[in-house]
C-alpha atoms as a PDB file:
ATOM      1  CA  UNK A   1       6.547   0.665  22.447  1.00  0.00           C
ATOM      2  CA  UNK A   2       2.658   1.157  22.485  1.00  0.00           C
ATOM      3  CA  UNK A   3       3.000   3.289  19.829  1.00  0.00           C
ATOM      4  CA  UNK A   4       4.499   1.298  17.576  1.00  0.00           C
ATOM      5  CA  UNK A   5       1.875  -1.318  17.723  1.00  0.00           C
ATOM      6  CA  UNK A   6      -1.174   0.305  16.955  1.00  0.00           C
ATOM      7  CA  UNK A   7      -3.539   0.093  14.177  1.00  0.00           C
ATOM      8  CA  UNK A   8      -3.288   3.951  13.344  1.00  0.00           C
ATOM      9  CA  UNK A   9      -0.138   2.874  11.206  1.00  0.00           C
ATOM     10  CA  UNK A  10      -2.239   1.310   8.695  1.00  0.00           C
ATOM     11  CA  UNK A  11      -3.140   5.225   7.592  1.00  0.00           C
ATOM     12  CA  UNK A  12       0.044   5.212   6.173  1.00  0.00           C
ATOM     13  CA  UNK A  13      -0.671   2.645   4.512  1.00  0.00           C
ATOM     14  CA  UNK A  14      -3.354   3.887   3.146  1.00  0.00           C
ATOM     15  CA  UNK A  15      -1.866   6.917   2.306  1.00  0.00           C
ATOM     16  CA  UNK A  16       1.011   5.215   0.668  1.00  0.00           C
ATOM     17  CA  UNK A  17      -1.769   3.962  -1.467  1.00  0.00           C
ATOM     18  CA  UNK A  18      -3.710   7.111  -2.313  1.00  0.00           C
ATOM     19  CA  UNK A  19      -0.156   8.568  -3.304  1.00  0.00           C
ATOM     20  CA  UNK A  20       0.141   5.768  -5.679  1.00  0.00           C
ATOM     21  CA  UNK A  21      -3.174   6.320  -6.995  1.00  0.00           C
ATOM     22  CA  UNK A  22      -3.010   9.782  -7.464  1.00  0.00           C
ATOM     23  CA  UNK A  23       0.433   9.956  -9.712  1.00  0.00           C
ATOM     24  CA  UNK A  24      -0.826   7.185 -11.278  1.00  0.00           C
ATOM     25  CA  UNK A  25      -3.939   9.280 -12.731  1.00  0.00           C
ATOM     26  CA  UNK A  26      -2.292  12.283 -13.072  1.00  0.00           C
ATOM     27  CA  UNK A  27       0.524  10.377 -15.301  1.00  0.00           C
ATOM     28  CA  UNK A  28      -1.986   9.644 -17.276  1.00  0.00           C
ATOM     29  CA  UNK A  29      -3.943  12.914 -17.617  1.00  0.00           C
ATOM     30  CA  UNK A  30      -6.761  11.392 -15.577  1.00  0.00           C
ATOM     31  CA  UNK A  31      -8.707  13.623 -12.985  1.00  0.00           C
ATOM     32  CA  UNK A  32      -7.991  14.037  -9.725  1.00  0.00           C
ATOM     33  CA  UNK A  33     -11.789  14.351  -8.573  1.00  0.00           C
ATOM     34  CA  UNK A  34     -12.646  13.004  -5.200  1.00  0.00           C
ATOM     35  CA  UNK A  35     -14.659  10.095  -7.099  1.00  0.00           C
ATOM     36  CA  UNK A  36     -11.982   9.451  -9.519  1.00  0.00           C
ATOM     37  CA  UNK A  37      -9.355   8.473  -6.873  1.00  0.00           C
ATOM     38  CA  UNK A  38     -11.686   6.722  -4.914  1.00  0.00           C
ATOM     39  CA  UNK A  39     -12.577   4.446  -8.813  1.00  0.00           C
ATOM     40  CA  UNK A  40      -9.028   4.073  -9.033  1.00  0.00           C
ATOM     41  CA  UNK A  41      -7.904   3.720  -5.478  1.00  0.00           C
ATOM     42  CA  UNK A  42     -10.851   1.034  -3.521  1.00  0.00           C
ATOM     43  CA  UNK A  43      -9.638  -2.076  -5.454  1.00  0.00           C
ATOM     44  CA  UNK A  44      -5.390  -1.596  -3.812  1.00  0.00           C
ATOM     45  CA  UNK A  45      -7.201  -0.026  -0.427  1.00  0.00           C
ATOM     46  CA  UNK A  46      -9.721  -3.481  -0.234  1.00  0.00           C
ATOM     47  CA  UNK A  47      -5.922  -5.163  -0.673  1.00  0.00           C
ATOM     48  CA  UNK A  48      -3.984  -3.268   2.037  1.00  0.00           C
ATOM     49  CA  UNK A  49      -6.709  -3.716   4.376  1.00  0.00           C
ATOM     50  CA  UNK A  50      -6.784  -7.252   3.413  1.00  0.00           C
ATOM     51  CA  UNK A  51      -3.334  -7.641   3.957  1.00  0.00           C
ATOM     52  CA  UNK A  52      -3.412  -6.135   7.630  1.00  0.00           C
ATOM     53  CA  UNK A  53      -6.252  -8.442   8.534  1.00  0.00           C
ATOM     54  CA  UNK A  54      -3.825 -11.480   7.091  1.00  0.00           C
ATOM     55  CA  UNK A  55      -0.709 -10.137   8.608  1.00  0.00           C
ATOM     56  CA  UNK A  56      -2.220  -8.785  12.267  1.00  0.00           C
ATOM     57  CA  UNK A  57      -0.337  -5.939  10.865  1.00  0.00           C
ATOM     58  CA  UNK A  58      -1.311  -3.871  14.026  1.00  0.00           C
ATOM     59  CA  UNK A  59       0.705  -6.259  15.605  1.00  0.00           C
ATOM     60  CA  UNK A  60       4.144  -5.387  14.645  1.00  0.00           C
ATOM     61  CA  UNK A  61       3.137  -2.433  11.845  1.00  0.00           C
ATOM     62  CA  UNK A  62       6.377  -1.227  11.504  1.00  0.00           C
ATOM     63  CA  UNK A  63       7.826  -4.987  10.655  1.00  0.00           C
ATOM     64  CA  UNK A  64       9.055  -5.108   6.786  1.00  0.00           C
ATOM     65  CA  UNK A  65       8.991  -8.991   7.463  1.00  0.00           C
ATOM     66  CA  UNK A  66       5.957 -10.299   7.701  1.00  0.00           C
ATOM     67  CA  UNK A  67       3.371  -7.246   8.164  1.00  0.00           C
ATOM     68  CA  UNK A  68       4.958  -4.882   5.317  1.00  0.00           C
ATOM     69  CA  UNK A  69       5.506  -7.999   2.106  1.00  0.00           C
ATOM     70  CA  UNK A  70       1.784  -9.384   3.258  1.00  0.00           C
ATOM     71  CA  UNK A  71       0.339  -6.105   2.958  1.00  0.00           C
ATOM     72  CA  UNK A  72       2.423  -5.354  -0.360  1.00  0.00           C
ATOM     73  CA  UNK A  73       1.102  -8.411  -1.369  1.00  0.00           C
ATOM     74  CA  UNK A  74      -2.090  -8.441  -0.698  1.00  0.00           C
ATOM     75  CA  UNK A  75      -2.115  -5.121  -1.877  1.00  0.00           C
ATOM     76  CA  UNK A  76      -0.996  -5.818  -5.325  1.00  0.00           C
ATOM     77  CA  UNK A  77      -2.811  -8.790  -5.962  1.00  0.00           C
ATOM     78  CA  UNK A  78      -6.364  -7.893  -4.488  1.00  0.00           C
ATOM     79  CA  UNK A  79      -5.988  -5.055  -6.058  1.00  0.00           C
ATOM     80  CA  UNK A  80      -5.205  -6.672  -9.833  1.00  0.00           C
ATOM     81  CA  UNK A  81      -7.844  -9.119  -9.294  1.00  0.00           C
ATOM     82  CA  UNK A  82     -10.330  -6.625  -8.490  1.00  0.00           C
ATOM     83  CA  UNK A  83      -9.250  -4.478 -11.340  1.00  0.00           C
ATOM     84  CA  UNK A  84      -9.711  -7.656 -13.420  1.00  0.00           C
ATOM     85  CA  UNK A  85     -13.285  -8.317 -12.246  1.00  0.00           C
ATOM     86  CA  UNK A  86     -14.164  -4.834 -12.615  1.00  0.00           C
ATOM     87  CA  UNK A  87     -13.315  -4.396 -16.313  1.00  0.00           C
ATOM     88  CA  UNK A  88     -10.709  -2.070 -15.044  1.00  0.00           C
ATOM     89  CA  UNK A  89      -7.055  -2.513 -17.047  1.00  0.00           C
ATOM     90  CA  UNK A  90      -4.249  -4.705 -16.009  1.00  0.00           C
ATOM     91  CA  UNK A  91      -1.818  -4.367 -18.646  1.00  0.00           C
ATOM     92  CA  UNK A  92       1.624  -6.568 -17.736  1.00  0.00           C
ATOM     93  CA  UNK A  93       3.294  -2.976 -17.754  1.00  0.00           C
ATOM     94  CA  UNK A  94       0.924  -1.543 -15.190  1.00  0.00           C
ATOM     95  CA  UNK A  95       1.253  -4.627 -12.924  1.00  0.00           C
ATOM     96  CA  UNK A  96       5.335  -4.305 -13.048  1.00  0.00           C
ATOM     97  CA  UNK A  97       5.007  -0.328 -12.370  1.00  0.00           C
ATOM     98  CA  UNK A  98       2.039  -1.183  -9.621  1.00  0.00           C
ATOM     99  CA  UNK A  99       4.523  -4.143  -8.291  1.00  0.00           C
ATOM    100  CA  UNK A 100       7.521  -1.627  -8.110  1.00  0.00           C
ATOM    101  CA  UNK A 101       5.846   1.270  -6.951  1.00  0.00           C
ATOM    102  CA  UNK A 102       3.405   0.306  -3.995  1.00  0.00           C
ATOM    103  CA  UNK A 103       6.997  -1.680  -2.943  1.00  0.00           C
ATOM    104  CA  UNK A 104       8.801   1.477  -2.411  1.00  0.00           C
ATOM    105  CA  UNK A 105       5.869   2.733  -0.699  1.00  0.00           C
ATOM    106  CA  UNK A 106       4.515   0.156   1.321  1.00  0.00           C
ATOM    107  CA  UNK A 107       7.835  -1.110   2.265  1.00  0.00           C
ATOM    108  CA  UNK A 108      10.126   2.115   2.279  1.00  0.00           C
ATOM    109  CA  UNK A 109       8.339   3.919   4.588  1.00  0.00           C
ATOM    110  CA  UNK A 110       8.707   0.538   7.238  1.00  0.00           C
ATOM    111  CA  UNK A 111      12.421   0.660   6.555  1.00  0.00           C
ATOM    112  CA  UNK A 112      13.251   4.148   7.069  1.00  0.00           C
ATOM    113  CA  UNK A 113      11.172   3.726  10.551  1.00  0.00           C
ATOM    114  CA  UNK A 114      13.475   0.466  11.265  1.00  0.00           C
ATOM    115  CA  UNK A 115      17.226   2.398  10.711  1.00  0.00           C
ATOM    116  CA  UNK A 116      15.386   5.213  13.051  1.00  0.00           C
ATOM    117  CA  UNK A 117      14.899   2.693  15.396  1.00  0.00           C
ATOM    118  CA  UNK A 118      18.564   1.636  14.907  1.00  0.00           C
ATOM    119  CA  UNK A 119      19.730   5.067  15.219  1.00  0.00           C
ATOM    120  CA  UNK A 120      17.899   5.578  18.514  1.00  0.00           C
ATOM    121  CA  UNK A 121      19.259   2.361  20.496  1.00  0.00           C
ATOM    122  CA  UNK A 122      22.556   3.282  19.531  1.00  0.00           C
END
């Protein structure tokens, strides 16, 4: 149980992130330099770790309900607004795909671990 309550889960958070970041700039021809990921990548990581801080997300980490949406949320706005103030884009389209994609990511990985914790009581 100790486990599953520590902070070291936000690194897949963070990696969820990074993932994002990098597909993101490789789908769009971008470099994949150490400094370009980090450009593209501090405004959604200031978000996630927002989003922990909100949540207690080392609390209950693996929770989809409340820890995983705040994150996700926090994620995806900070992360916008950031953008925004940063005179970096923020195109309705890259919001929806940003929206949909840090989801999957942020979320998915939390709900595979809770049907593996199913699986295991059973």
């Amino acid at each position: 149980m100790r486990a599953q309550r520590s902070p070291a889960w936000l690194g897949v958070d963070v990696i969820g992130v990074l993932v994002f970041c990098v597909v993101g700039r490789r789908s769009h021809g971008e470099g994949l330099s150490v400094a370009g990921v980090a450009t593209t990548a501090w405004p959604f990581l200031t978000g996630t770790a927002a989003g922990w801080l909100v949540s207690r997300g080392w609390r209950d980490p693996l929770a989809i309900f409340p820890t995983g949406v705040v994150v996700w949320v926090c994620t995806l706005v900070a992360g916008m607004l950031l953008r925004k103030v940063s005179s970096a884009g923020v195109a309705v389209s890259f919001v929806a795909v940003a929206a949909s994609v840090t989801a999957v990511l942020l979320l998915g990985w939390r709900g595979a671990a809770t049907l593996l914790r199913r699986r295991r009581r059973r």
